[in-house]
Protein backbone atom coordinates (compact mmCIF):
# COMPACT_ATOMS: atom_id res chain seq x y z
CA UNK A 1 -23.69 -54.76 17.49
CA UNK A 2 -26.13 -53.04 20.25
CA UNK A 3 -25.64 -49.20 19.36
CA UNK A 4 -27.93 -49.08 22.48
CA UNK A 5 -25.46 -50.36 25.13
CA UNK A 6 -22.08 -49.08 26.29
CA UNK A 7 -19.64 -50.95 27.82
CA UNK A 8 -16.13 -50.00 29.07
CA UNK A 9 -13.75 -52.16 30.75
CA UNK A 10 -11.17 -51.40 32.81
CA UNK A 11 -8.16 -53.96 32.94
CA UNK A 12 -5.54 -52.32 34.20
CA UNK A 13 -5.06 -54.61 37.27
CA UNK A 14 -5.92 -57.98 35.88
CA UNK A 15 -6.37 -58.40 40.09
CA UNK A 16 -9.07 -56.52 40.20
CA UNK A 17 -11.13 -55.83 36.44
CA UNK A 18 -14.14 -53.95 36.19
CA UNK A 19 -16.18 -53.18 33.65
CA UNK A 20 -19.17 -50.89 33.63
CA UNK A 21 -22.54 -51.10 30.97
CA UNK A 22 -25.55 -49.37 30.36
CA UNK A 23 -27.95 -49.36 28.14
CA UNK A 24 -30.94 -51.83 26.53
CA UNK A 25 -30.41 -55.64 26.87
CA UNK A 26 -30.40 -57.60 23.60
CA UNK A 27 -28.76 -60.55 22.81
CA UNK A 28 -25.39 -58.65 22.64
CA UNK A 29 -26.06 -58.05 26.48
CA UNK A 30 -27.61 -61.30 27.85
CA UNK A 31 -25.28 -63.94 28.99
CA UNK A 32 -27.13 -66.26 27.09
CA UNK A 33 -25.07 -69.42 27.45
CA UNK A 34 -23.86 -71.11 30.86
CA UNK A 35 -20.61 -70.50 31.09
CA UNK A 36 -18.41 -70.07 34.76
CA UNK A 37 -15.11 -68.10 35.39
CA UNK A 38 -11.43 -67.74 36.15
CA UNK A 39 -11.96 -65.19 39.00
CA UNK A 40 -14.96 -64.57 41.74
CA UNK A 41 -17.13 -61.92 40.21
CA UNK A 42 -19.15 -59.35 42.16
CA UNK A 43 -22.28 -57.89 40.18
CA UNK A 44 -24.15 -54.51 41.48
CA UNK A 45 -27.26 -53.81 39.55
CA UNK A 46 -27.78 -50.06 39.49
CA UNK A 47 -30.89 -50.36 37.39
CA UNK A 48 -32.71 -52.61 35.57
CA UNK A 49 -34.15 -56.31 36.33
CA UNK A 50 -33.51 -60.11 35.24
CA UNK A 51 -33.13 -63.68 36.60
CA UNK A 52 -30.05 -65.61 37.14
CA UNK A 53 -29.48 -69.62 36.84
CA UNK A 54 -27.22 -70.71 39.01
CA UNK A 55 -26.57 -74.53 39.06
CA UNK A 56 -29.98 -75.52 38.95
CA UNK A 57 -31.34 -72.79 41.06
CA UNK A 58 -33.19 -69.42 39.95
CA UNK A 59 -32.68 -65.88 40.89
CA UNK A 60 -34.38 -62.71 40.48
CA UNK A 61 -32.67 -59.65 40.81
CA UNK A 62 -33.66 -55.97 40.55
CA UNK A 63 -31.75 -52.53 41.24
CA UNK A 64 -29.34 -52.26 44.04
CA UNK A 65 -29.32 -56.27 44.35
CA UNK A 66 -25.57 -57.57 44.34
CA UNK A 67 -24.69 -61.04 42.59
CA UNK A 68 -22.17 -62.92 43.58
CA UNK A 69 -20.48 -66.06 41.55
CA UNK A 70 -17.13 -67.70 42.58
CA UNK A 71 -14.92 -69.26 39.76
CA UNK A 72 -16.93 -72.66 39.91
CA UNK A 73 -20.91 -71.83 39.84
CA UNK A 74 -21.88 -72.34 36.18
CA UNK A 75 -24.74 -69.61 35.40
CA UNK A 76 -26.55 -67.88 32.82
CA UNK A 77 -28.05 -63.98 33.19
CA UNK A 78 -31.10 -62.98 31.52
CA UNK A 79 -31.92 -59.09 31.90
CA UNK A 80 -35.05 -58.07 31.28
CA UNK A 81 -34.98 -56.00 27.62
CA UNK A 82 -38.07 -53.57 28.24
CA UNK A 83 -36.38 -51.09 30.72
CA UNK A 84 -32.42 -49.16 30.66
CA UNK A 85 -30.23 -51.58 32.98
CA UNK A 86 -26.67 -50.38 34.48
CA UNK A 87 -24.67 -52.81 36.12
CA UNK A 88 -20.73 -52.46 37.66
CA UNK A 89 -18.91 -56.20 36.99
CA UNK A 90 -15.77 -56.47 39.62
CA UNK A 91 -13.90 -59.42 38.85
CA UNK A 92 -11.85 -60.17 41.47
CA UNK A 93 -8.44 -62.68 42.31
CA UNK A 94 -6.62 -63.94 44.86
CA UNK A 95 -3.97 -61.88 44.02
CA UNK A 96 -5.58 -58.55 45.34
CA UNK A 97 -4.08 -58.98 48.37
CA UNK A 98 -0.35 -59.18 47.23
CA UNK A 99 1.32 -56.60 49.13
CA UNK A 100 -0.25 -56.30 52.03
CA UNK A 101 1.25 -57.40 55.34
CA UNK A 102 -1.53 -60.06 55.45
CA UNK A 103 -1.66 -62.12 52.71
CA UNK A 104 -5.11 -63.07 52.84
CA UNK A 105 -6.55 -63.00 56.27
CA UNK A 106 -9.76 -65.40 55.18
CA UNK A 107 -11.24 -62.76 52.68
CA UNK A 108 -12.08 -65.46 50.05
CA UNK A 109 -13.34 -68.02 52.63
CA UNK A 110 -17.19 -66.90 52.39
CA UNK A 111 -17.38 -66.80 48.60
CA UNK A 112 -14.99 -69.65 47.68
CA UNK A 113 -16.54 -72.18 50.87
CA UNK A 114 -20.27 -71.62 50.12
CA UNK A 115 -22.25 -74.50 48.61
CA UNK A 116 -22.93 -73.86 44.82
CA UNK A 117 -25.93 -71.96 44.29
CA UNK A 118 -26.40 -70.72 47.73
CA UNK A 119 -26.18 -67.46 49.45
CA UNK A 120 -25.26 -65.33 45.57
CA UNK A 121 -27.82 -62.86 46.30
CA UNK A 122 -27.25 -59.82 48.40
CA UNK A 123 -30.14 -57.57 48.38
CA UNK A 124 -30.45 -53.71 48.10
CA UNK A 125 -30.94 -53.20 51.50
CA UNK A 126 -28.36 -55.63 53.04
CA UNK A 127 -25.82 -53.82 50.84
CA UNK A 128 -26.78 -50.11 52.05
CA UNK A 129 -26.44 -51.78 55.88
CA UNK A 130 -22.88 -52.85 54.99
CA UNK A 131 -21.67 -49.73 52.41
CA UNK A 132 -21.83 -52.09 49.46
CA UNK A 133 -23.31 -49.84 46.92
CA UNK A 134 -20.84 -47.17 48.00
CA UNK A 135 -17.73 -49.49 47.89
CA UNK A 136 -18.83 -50.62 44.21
CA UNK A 137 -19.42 -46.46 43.21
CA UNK A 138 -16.13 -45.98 44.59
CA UNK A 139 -14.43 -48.90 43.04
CA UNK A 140 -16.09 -48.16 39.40
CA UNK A 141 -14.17 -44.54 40.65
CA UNK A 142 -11.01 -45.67 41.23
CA UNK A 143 -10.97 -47.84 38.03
CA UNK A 144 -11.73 -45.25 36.05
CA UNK A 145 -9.79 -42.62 37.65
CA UNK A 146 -6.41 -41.39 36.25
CA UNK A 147 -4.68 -39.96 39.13
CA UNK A 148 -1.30 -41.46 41.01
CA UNK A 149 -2.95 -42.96 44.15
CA UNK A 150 -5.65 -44.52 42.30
CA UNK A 151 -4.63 -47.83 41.49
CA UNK A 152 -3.77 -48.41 45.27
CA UNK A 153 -7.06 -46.75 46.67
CA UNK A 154 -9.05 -49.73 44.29
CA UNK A 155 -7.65 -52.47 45.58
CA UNK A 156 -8.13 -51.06 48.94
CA UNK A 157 -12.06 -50.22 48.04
CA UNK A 158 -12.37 -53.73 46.88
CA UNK A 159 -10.81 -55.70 50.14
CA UNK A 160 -12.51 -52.96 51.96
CA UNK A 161 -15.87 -54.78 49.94
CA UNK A 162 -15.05 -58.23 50.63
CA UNK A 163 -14.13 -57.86 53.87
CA UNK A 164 -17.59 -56.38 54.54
CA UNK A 165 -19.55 -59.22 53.02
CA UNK A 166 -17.18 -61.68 54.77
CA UNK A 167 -17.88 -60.05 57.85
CA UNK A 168 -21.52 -59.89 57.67
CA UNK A 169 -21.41 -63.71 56.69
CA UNK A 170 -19.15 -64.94 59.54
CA UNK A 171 -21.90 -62.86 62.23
CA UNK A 172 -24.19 -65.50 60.57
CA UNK A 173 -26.60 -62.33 59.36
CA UNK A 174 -28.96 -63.45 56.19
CA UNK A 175 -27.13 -62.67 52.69
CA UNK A 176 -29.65 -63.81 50.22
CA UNK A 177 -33.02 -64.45 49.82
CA UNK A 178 -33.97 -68.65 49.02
CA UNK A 179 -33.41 -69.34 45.37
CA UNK A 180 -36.25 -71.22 43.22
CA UNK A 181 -35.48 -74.66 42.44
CA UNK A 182 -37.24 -75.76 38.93
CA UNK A 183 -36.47 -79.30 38.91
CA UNK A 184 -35.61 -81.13 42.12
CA UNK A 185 -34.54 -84.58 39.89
CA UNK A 186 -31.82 -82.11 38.45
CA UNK A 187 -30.76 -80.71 41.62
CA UNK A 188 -30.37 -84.33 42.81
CA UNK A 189 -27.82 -84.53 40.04
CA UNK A 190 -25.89 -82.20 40.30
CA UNK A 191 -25.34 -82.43 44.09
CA UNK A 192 -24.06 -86.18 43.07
CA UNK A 193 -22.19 -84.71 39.83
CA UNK A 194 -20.47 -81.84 42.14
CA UNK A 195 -19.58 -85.31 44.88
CA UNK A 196 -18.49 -87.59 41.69
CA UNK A 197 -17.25 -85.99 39.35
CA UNK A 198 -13.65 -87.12 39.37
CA UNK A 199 -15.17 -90.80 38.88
CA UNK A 200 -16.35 -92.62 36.25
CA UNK A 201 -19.57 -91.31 35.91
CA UNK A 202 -21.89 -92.18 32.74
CA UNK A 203 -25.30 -90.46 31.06
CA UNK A 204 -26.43 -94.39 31.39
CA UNK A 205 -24.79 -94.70 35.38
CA UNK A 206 -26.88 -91.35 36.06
CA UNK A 207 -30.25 -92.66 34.72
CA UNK A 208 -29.73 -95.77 36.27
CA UNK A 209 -29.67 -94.35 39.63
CA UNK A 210 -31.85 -92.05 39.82
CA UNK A 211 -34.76 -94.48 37.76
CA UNK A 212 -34.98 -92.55 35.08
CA UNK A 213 -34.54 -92.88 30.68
CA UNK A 214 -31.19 -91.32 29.67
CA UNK A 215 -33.40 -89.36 27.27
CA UNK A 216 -35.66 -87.73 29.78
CA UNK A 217 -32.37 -87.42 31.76
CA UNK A 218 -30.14 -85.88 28.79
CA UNK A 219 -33.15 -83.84 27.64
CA UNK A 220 -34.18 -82.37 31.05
CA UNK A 221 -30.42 -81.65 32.15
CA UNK A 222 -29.63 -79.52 29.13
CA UNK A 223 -33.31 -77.93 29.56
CA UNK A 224 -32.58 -77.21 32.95
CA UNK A 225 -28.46 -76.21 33.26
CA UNK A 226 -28.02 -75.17 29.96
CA UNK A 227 -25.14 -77.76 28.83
CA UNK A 228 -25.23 -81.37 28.67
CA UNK A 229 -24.48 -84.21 31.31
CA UNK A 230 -21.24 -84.51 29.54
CA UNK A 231 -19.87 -81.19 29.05
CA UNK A 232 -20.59 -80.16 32.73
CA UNK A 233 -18.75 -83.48 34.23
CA UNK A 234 -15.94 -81.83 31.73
CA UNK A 235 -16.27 -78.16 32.91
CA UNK A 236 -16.33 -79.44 36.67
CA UNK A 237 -13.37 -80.82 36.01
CA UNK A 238 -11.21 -78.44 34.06
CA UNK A 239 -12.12 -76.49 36.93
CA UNK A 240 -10.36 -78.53 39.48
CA UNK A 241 -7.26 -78.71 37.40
CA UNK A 242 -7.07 -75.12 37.20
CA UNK A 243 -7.54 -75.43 41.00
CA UNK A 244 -4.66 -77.81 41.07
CA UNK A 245 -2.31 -76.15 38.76
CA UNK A 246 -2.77 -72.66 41.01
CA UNK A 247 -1.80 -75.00 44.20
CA UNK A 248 1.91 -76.01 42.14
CA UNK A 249 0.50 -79.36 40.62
CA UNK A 250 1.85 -80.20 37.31
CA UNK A 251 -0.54 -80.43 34.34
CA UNK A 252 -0.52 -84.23 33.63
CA UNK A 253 -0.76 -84.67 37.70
CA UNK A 254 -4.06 -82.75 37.46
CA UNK A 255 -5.31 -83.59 34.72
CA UNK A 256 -5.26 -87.44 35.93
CA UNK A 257 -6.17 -86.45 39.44
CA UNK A 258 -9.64 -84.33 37.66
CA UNK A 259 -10.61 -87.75 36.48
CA UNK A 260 -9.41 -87.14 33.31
CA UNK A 261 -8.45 -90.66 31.72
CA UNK A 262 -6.71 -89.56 28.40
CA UNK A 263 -3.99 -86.69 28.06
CA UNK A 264 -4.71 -86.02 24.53
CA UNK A 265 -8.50 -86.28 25.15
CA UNK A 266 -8.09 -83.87 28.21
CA UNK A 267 -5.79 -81.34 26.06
CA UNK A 268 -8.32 -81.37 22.97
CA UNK A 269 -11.43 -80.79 25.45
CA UNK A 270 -9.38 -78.24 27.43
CA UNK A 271 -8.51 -75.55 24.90
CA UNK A 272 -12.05 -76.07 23.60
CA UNK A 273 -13.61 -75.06 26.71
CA UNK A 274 -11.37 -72.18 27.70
CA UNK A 275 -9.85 -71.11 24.64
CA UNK A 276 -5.86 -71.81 25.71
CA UNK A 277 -3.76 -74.63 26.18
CA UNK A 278 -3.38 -75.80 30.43
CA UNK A 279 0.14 -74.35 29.91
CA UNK A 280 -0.87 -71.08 28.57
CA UNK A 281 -3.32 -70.83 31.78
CA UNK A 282 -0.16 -71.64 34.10
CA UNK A 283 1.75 -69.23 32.76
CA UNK A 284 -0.85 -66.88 33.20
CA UNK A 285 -1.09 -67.20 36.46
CA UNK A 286 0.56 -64.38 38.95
CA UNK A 287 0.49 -62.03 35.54
């Protein structure tokens, strides 16, 4: 274990987590495999430096630079290990907004509608313009906080947040800087894998059409996302059936409808990716 990192999480409201580390990045505090989540995630760098992979697109980030990742952007985080980094994690749901008159009012429409890989950085300076960096001080506050009012006052800081971001990006004003793209074969690929992926889609059908070897197309792929052709047509679509099961579907509908093509197959490959069974994630859901 890292004795030179702390990290404390605050569950309380599975609606709203947030967990808050310092200290010296090691391989304890990388994010070293590509992995994506169950909830949009918010990311405020208070100090320190790094680059971020975000379906075939690179990041840099630096202190006060906000990184944003809805529930279906694989990435992987690499902080740079020669400085002290802090960063405040705010995992957010759909559910923060049970309880008020407005159920939702578009607050997820910016981060859940934007095209993967685009628009996750918000920089320093756009998030002093908007109260960002306050909102996420205030939020880390809240969480941590053990008086009566402050379990309301965080999930008002945090639709306060998203609300500003949301309203920034409807005024059309910039929200991140142009990401690096390493390999533009790749990104070819995965803007057909993100179209297809409910099809019938093959290593060999991928090579095929894009005139390449499936080796130099299974070798550059997991070079360049981090997982192979196959496992990310498998995430992608575990993804959608999580979508699907949140929207009332039953778990063999989605499953099929994902492009699954076996129920045992899907069930095996599910629980290995996530860690639970589909109907351990539906009951989950609204808890």
């Amino acid at each position: 274990m890292n004795e030179n990192l702390t990290r404390i999480c605050y569950d309380a409201d599975p609606a709203c987590r947030v967990h808050h580390t310092v200290g010296y990045a090691d391989e304890y505090a990388l994010m070293a495999q590509f992995h994506y989540d169950t909830s949009l995630i918010l990311l405020l760098f208070l100090r320190g430096h790094g680059e971020i992979r975000i379906e075939g697109r690179l990041y840099s980030f630096g202190a006060g630079d906000m990184i944003i990742l809805n529930p279906s952007e694989l990435h992987r985080c690499t902080i740079a290990a020669d400085e002290v980094f802090e960063r405040i994690s705010l995992h957010v749901s759909e559910s923060i907004t049970d309880g008020f008159a407005t159920k939702d009012a578009g607050l997820f429409k910016f981060f859940y509608e934007r095209e993967r890989g685009i628009g996750n950085i918000l920089r320093a300076e756009r998030m002093r313009e908007i109260g960002g960096d306050r909102l996420m001080r205030d939020i880390l506050s809240h969480a941590s906080g053990v008086g009566r009012a402050d379990p309301i006052l965080l999930r008002c800081k945090v639709i306060e947040l998203l609300a500003a971001i949301s309203e920034a990006a409807d005024r059309g004003e910039p929200t991140n800087d142009s990401p690096r793209i390493e390999n533009e074969l790749i990104l070819e690929i995965l803007q057909y894998l993100n179209t297809h992926y409910t099809e019938d889609v093959s290593l060999s059908d991928i090579a095929d059409k894009f005139y390449h070897s499936k080796y130099h197309v299974c070798h550059l792929f997991r070079e360049q996302v981090g997982v192979t052709l196959g496992d990310y047509l498998v995430l992608r679509r575990i993804h959608l059936v999580n979508d699907l099961i949140r929207r009332g579907d039953p778990v063999s509908d989605a499953c099929f409808a994902a492009g699954f093509k076996n129920y045992s197959n899907f069930f095996r490959l599910y629980k290995k990716h996530t860690g639970m069974t589909p109907q351990e994630f539906k009951n989950s859901i609204g808890k």
